[in-house]
Protein backbone atom coordinates (compact mmCIF):
# COMPACT_ATOMS: atom_id res chain seq x y z
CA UNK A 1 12.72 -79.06 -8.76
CA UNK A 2 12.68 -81.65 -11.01
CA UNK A 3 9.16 -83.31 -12.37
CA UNK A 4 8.16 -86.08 -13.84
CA UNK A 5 6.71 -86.38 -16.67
CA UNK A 6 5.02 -89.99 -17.16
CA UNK A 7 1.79 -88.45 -16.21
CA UNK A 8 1.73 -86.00 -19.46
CA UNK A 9 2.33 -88.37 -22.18
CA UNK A 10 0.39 -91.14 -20.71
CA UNK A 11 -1.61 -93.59 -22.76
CA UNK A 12 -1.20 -91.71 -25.81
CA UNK A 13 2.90 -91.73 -25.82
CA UNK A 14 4.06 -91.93 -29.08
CA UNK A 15 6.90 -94.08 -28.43
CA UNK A 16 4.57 -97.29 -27.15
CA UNK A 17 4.28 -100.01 -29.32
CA UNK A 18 1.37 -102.96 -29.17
CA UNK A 19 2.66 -106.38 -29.70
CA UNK A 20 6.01 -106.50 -28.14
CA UNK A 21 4.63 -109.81 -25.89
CA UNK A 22 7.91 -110.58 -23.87
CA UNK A 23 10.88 -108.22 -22.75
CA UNK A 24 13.27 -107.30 -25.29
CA UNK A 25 17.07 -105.77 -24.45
CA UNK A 26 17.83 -102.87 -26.55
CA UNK A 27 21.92 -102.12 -26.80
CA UNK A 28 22.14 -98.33 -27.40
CA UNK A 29 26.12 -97.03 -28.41
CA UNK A 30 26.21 -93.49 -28.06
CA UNK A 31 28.68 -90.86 -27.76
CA UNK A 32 29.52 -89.66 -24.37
CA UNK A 33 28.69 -85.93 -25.11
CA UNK A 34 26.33 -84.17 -22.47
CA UNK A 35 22.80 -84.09 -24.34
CA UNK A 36 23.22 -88.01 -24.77
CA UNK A 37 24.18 -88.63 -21.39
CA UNK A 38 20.59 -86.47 -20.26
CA UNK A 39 19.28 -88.66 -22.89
CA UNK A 40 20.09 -92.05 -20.37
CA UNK A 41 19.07 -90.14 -17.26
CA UNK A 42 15.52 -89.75 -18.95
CA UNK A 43 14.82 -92.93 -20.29
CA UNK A 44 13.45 -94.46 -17.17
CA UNK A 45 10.40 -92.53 -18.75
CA UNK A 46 10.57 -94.93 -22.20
CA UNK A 47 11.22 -98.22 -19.76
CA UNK A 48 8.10 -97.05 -18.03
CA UNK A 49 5.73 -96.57 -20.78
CA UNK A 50 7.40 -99.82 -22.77
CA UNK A 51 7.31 -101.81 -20.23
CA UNK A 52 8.73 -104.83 -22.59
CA UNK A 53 11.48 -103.17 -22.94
CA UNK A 54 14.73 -103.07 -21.52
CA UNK A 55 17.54 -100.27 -22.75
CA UNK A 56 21.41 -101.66 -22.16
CA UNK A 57 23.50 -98.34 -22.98
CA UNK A 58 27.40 -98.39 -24.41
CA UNK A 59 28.22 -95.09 -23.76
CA UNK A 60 31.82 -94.14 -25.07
CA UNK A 61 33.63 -90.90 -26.08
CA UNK A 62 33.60 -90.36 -29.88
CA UNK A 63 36.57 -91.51 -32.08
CA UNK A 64 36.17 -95.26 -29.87
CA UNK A 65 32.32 -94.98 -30.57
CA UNK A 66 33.07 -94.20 -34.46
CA UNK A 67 35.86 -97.00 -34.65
CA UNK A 68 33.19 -99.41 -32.77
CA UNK A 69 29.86 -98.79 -34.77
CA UNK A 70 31.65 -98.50 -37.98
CA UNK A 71 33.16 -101.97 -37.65
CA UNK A 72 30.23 -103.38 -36.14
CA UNK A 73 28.17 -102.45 -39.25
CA UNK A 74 30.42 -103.29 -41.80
CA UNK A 75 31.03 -106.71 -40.60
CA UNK A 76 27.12 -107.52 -39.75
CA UNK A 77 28.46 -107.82 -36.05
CA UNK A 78 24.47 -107.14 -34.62
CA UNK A 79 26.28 -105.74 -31.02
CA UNK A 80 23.94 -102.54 -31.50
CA UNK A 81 20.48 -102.42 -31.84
CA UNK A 82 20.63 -98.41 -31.97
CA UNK A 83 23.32 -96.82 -32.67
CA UNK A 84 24.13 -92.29 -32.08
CA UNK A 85 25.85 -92.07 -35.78
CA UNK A 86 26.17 -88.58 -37.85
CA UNK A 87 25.54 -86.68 -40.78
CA UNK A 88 28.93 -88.37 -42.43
CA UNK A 89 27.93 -92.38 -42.08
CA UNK A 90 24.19 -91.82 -42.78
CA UNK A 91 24.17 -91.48 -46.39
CA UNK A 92 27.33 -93.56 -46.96
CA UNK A 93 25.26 -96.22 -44.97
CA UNK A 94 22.26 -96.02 -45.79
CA UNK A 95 22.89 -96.65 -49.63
CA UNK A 96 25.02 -99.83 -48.64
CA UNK A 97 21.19 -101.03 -47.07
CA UNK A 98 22.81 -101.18 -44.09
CA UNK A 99 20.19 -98.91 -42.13
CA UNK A 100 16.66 -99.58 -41.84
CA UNK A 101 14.27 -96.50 -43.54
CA UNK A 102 12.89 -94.43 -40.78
CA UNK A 103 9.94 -93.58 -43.72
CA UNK A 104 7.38 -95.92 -41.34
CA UNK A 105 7.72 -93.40 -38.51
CA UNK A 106 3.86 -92.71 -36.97
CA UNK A 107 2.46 -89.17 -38.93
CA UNK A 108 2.49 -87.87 -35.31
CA UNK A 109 6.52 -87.83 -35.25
CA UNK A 110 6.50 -85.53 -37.67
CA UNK A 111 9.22 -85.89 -40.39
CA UNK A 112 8.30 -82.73 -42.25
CA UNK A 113 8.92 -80.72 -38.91
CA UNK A 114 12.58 -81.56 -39.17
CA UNK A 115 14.86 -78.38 -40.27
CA UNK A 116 15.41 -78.97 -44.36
CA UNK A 117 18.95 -79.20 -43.94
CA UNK A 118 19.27 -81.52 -41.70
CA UNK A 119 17.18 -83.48 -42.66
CA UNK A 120 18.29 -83.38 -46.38
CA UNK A 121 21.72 -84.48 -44.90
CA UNK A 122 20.15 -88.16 -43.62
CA UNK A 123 18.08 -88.88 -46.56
CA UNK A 124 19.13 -91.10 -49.24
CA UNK A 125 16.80 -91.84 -52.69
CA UNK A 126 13.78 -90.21 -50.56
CA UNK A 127 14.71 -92.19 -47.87
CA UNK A 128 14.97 -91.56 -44.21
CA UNK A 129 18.05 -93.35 -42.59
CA UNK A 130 18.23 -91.92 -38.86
CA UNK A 131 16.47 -89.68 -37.05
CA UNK A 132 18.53 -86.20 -35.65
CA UNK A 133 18.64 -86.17 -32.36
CA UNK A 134 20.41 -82.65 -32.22
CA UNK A 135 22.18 -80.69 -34.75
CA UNK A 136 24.58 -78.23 -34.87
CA UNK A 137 26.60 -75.79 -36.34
CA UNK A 138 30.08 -74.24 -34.79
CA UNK A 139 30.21 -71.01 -33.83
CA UNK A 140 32.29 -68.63 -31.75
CA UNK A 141 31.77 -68.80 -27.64
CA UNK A 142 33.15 -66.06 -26.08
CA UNK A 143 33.85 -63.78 -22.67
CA UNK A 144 32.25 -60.90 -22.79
CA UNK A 145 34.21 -59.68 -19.68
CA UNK A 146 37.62 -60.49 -20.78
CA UNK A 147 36.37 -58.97 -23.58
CA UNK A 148 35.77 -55.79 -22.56
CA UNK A 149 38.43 -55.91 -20.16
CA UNK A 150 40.50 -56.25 -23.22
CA UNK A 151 38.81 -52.77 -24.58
CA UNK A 152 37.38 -54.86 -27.59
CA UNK A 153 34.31 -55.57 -29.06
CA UNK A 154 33.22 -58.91 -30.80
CA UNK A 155 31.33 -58.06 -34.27
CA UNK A 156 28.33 -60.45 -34.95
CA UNK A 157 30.69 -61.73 -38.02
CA UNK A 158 34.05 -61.51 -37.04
CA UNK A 159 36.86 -62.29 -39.36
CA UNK A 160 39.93 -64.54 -38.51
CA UNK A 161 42.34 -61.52 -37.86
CA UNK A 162 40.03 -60.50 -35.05
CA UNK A 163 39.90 -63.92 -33.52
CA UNK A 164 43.80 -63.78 -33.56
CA UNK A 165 44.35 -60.28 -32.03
CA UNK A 166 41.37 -61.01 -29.48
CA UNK A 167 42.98 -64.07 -28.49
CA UNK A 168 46.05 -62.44 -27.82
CA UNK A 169 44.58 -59.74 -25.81
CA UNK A 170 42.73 -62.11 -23.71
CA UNK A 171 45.76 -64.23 -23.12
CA UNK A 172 46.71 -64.09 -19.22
CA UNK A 173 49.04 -67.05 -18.62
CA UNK A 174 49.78 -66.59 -15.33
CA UNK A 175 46.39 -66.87 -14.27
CA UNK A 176 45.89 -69.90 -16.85
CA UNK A 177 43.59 -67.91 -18.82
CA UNK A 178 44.36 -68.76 -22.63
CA UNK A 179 42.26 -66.83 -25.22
CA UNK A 180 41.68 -69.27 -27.65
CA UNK A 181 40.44 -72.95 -26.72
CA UNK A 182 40.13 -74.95 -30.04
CA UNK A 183 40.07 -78.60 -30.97
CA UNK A 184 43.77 -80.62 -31.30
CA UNK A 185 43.30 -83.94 -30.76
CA UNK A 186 43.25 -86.23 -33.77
CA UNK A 187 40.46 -87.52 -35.14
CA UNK A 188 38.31 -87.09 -38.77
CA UNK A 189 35.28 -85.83 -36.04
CA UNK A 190 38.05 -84.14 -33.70
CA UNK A 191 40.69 -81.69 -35.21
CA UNK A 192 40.15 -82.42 -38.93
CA UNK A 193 36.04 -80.96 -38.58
CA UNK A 194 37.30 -78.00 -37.37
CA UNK A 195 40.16 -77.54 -39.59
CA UNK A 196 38.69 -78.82 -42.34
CA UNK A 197 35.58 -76.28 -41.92
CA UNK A 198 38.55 -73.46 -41.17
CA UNK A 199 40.09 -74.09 -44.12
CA UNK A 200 37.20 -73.60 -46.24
CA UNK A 201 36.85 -70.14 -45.05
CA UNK A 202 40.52 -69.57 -46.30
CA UNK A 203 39.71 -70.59 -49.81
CA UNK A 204 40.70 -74.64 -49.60
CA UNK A 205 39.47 -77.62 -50.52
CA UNK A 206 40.41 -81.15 -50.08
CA UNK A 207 40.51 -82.15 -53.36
CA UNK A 208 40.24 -80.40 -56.87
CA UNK A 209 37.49 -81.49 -59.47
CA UNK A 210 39.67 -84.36 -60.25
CA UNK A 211 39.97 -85.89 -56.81
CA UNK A 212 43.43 -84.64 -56.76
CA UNK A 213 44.57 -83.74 -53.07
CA UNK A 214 45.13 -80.19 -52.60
CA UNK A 215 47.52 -80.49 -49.17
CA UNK A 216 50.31 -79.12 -51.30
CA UNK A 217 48.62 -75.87 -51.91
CA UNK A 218 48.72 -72.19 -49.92
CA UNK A 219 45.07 -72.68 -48.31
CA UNK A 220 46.17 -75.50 -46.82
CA UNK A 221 49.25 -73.65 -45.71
CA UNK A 222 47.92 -70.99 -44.83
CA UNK A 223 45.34 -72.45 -42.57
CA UNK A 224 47.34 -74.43 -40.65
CA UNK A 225 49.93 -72.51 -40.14
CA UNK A 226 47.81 -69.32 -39.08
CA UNK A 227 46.06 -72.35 -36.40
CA UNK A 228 49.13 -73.33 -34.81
CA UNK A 229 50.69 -69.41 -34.64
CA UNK A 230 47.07 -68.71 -32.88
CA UNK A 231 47.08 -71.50 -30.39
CA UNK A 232 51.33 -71.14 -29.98
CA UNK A 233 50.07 -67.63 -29.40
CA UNK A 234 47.28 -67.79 -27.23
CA UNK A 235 46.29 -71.38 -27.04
CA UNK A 236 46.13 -73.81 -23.48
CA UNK A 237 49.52 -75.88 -23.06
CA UNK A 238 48.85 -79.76 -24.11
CA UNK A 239 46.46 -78.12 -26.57
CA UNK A 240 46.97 -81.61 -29.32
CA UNK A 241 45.28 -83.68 -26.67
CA UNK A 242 42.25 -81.35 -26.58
CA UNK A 243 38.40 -82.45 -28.24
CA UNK A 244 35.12 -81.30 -27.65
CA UNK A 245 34.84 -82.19 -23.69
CA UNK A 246 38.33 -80.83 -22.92
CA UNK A 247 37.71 -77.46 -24.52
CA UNK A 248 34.22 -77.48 -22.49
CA UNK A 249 35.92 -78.28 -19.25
CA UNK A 250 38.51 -75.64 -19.64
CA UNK A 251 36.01 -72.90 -21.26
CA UNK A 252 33.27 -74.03 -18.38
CA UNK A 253 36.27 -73.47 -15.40
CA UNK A 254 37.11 -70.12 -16.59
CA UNK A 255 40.47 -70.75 -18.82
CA UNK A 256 39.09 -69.73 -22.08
CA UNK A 257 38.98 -66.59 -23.20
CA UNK A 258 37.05 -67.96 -26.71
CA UNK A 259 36.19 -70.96 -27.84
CA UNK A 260 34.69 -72.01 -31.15
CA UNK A 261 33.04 -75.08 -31.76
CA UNK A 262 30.20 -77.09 -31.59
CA UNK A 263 26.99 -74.81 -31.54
CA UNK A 264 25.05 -77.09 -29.16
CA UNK A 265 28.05 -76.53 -26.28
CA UNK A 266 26.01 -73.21 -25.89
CA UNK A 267 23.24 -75.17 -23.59
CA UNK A 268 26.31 -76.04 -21.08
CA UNK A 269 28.46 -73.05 -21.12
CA UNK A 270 25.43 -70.74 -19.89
CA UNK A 271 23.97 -73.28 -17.46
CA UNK A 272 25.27 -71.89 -14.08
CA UNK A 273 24.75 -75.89 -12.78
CA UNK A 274 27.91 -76.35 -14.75
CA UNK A 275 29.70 -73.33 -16.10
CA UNK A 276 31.66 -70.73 -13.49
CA UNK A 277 31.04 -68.38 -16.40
CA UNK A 278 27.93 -68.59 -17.52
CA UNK A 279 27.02 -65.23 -16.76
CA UNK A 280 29.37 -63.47 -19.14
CA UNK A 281 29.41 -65.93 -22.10
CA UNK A 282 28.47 -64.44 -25.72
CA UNK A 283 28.15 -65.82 -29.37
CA UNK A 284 28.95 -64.72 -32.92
CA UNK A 285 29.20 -66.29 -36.07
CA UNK A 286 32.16 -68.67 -37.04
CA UNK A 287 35.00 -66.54 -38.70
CA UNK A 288 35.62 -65.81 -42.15
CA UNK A 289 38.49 -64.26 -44.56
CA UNK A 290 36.19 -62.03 -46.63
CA UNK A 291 36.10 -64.82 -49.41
CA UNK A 292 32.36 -66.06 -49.11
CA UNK A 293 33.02 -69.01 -46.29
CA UNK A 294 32.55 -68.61 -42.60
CA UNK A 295 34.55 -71.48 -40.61
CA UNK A 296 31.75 -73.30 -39.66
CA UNK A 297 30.23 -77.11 -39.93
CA UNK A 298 26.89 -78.61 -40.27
CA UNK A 299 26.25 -82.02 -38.51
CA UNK A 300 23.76 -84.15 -36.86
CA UNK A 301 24.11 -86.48 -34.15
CA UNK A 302 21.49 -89.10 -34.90
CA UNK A 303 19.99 -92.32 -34.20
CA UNK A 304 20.11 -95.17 -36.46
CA UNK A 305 19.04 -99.23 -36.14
CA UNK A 306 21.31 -101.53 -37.90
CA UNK A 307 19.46 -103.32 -40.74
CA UNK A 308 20.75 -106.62 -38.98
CA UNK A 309 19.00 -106.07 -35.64
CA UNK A 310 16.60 -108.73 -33.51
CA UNK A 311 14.18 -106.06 -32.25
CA UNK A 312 13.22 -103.70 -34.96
CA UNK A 313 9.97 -102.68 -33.88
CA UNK A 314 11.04 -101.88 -30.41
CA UNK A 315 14.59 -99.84 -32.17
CA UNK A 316 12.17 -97.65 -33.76
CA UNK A 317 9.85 -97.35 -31.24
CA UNK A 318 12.65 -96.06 -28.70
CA UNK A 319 14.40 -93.22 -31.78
CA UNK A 320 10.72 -92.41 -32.11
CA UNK A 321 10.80 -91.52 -28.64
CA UNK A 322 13.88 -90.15 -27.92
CA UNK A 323 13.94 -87.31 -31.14
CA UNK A 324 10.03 -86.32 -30.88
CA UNK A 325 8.56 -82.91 -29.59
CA UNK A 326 7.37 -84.97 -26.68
CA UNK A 327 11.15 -85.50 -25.49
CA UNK A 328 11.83 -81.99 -26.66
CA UNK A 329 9.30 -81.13 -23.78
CA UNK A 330 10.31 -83.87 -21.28
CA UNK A 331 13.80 -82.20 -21.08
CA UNK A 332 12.10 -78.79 -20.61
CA UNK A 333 10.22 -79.66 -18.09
CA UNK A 334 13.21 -81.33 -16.21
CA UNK A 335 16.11 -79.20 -17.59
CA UNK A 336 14.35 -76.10 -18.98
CA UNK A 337 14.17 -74.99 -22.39
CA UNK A 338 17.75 -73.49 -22.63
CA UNK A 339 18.90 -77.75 -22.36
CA UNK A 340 16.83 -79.29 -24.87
CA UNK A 341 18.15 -80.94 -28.03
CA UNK A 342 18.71 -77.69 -30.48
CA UNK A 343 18.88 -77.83 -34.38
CA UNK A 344 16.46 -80.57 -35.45
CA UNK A 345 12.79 -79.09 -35.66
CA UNK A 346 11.38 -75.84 -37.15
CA UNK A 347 8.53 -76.21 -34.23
CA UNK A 348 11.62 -75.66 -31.69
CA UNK A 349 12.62 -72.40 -32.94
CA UNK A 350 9.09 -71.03 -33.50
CA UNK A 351 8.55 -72.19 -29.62
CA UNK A 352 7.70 -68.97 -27.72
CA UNK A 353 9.54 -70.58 -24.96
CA UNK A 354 12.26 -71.01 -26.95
CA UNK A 355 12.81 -67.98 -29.01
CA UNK A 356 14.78 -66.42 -26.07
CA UNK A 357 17.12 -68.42 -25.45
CA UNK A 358 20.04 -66.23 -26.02
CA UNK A 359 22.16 -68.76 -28.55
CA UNK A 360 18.61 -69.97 -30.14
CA UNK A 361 19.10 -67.50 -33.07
CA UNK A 362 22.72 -67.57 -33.57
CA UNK A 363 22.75 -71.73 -33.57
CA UNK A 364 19.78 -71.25 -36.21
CA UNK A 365 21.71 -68.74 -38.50
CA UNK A 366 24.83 -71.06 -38.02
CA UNK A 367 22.94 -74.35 -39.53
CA UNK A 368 21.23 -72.08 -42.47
CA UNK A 369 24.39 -70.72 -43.23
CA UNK A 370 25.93 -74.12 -43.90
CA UNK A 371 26.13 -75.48 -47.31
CA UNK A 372 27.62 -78.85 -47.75
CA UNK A 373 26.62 -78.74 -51.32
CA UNK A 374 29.43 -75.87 -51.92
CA UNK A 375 31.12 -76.08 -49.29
CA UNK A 376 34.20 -73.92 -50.39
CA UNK A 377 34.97 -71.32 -52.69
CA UNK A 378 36.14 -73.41 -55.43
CA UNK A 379 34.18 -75.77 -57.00
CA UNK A 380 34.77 -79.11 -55.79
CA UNK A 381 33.61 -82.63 -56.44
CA UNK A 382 32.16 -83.86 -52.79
CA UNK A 383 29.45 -83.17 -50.50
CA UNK A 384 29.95 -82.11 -47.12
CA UNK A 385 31.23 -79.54 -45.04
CA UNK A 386 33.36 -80.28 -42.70
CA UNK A 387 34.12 -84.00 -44.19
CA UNK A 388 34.05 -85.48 -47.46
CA UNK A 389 31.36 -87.82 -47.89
CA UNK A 390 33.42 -90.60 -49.32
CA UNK A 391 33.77 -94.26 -47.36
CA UNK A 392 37.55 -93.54 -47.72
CA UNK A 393 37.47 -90.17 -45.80
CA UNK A 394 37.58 -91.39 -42.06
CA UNK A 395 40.58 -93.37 -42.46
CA UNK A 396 42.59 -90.71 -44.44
CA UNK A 397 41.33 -87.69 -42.20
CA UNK A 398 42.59 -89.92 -39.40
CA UNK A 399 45.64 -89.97 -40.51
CA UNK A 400 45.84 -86.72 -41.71
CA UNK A 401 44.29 -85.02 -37.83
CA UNK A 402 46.93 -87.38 -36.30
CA UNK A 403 49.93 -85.38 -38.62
CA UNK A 404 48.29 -82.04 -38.06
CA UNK A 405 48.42 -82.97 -34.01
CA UNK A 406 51.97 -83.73 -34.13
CA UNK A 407 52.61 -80.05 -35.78
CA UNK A 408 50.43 -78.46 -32.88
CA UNK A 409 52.41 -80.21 -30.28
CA UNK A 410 55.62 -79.70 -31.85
CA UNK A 411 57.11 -83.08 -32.95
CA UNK A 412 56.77 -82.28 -36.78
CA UNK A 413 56.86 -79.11 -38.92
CA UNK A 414 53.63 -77.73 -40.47
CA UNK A 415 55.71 -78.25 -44.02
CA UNK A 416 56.18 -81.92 -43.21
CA UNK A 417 52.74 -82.45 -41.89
CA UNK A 418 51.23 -81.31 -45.21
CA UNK A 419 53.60 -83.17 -47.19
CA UNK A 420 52.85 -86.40 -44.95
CA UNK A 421 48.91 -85.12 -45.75
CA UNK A 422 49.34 -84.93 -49.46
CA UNK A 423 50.85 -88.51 -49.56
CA UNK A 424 49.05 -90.44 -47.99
CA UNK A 425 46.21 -89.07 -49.32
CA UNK A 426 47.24 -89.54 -52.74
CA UNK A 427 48.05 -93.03 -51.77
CA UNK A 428 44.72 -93.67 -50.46
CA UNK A 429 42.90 -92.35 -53.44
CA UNK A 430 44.93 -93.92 -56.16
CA UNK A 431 44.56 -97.22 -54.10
CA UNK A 432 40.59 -96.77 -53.99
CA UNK A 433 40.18 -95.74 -57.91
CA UNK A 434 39.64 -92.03 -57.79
């Protein structure tokens, strides 16, 4: 049974804020993933302690929510008052003074709570630019009964060559069971995070020390072309049209025999509300190639107010709100503790009611393991894991996801693709001054 939870936080809520006189409309853009969408189910709880103000929500799914917010703050637009942004814009943005500093946040919020690396990852010149509202690594989701029925056994760090030959064995295609589920649709947040964190593991880079692209080379080949064999292989039909929320539907409906991605799907493939398999689902690391990478990301979703917003006490008041250990709780007590927002607070993981969670420890080991300050094996001359934290990235990894999407689905040849990837990124970085 569901509970409210008005009565706990009462007058002492963080998130209330004296002097907000008449009511105030706060535009929220977030993505439509399922934590944020709990997020707008809840916040009849903010309207009701903040009774001056009023939450409007934009809710869309996440390359038209990047396009959106990106243009928005670049061209002073003020349609957002908050905006759900990630570990790629924050720095980028918050140097351009295009963020307001979170740094004025109430003592009881608790920045120094926040997990170092994340919150490393949203600072800029000791500044905070956005508060996390979950983070995540990417890790590898699995059926343990197709699994076993498969006479296998997944190792805690499995390697790439395991994936493939699992994934194979798992394969049933005339029962639609496929037994790898991994991201195809184009996008620098879609396909190119996930490829560009696989390719790490297999020794590439997207540049050399001298911003030189590095398309043309055999990690690059190799990678992709070991991708597309796997999901040719073993992979759901229409697989270049798949993100985040298709995999989940398919892996939550039984059709996946593995899936690896976001860290924070864990919450919604073992909640039996949603997932048809949530009694057989297990978790290991992302894979490697015995080089010194694993395949996996580090990100944030967070919240951020525009510098150019109307309402910047109520903004804060509301991220305040919706990223503190009081929401944390609010969503346990409504949701339970397997649901809440994972990855953003050392308090979460040293929770007793938390520490069980079967995922809780693998999602931790998978952000720690993350280092976006090396991310490859090579040296390399940019931040970030599974992105380059460049302004010109998102419109060349665009481009680039939407070539690599066309080799998945067949129209172009993984040797064109990479071609078409190493000019137009050359292009693009000759054009910006690198």
């Amino acid at each position: 049974m569901k509970t409210t939870f008005r009565g706990l936080l009462g007058a002492t809520a963080l998130c209330t804020v004296a002097g907000i006189a008449s009511a105030e409309t706060l535009t929220i853009a977030t993505v439509n993933n399922g934590d944020m969408v709990r997020m707008q189910g809840l916040a009849s709880e903010f309207e009701a302690q903040n009774p001056g103000i009023e939450l409007e929500w934009v809710t869309l799914e996440e390359n038209i929510l990047r396009q959106r917010v990106t243009t928005d703050i670049a061209t002073n637009g003020g349609q957002y008052d908050v905006m759900t942004i990630g570990t790629y814009e924050v720095p980028i943005w918050g140097a351009q003074d295009w963020l307001l500093s979170l740094n004025d946040l109430p003592a009881e919020w608790d920045a120094d709570d926040i997990l170092p690396a994340i919150r490393g990852g949203l600072t800029v010149d000791g500044e905070l630019y956005a508060a996390p509202f979950y983070g995540e690594s990417s890790m590898v989701m699995y059926r343990e009964d197709l699994m076993a029925a498969a006479g296998l056994e997944m190792p805690e760090a499995p390697t790439w060559e395991f994936i493939r030959d699992a994934a194979a064995a798992m394969t049933d295609r005339d029962n639609e069971v496929y037994g790898i589920c991994l991201r195809g649709k184009a996008g620098w947040g879609e396909n190119m995070a996930f490829l560009t964190a696989m390719n790490n593991s297999f020794g590439g880079k997207w540049f050399d020390e001298e911003w030189n692209a590095q398309f043309d080379g055999e990690a690059w080949s190799n990678t992709l072309n070991f991708y597309i064999d796997m999901m040719n292989e073993s992979g759901p039909p229409g697989a270049s049209n798949n993100g985040f929320n298709e995999n989940l539907t398919l892996f939550q409906t039984g059709k996946c025999g593995m899936w690896i991605d976001a860290t924070v799907a864990a919450s919604f493939v073992s909640n039996p509300d949603d997932s048809q398999v949530a009694d057989s689902v297990g978790y290991a690391l992302a894979p490697d190639n015995g080089l010194g990478r694993r395949g996996n990301w580090l990100w944030a979703w967070s919240l951020a107010i525009p510098a150019g917003t109307d309402s910047p006490d109520a903004a804060k008041a509301f991220v305040q709100w919706a990223t503190s250990k009081e929401y944390t709780a609010l969503v346990a007590a409504n949701e339970g503790w397997a649901n809440v927002p994972p990855g953003t607070r050392t308090s979460l993981y040293e929770n007793e009611n938390y520490v069980d969670v079967p995922f809780a420890q693998m999602t931790l080991d998978s952000i720690n393991s993350a280092d976006p300050t090396n991310p490859s094996v090579d040296p390399v001359p940019y931040t970030g894991v599974q992105f380059v934290a460049i302004p010109e990235f998102q419109g060349i990894a665009t481009a680039v996801g939407q070539q690599f999407s066309a080799a998945l689905a067949g129209t172009t040849s993984v040797e064109d693709a990479l071609a078409n990837a190493q000019a137009l990124t050359t292009n693009e970085m000759e054009d910006a001054g690198y």
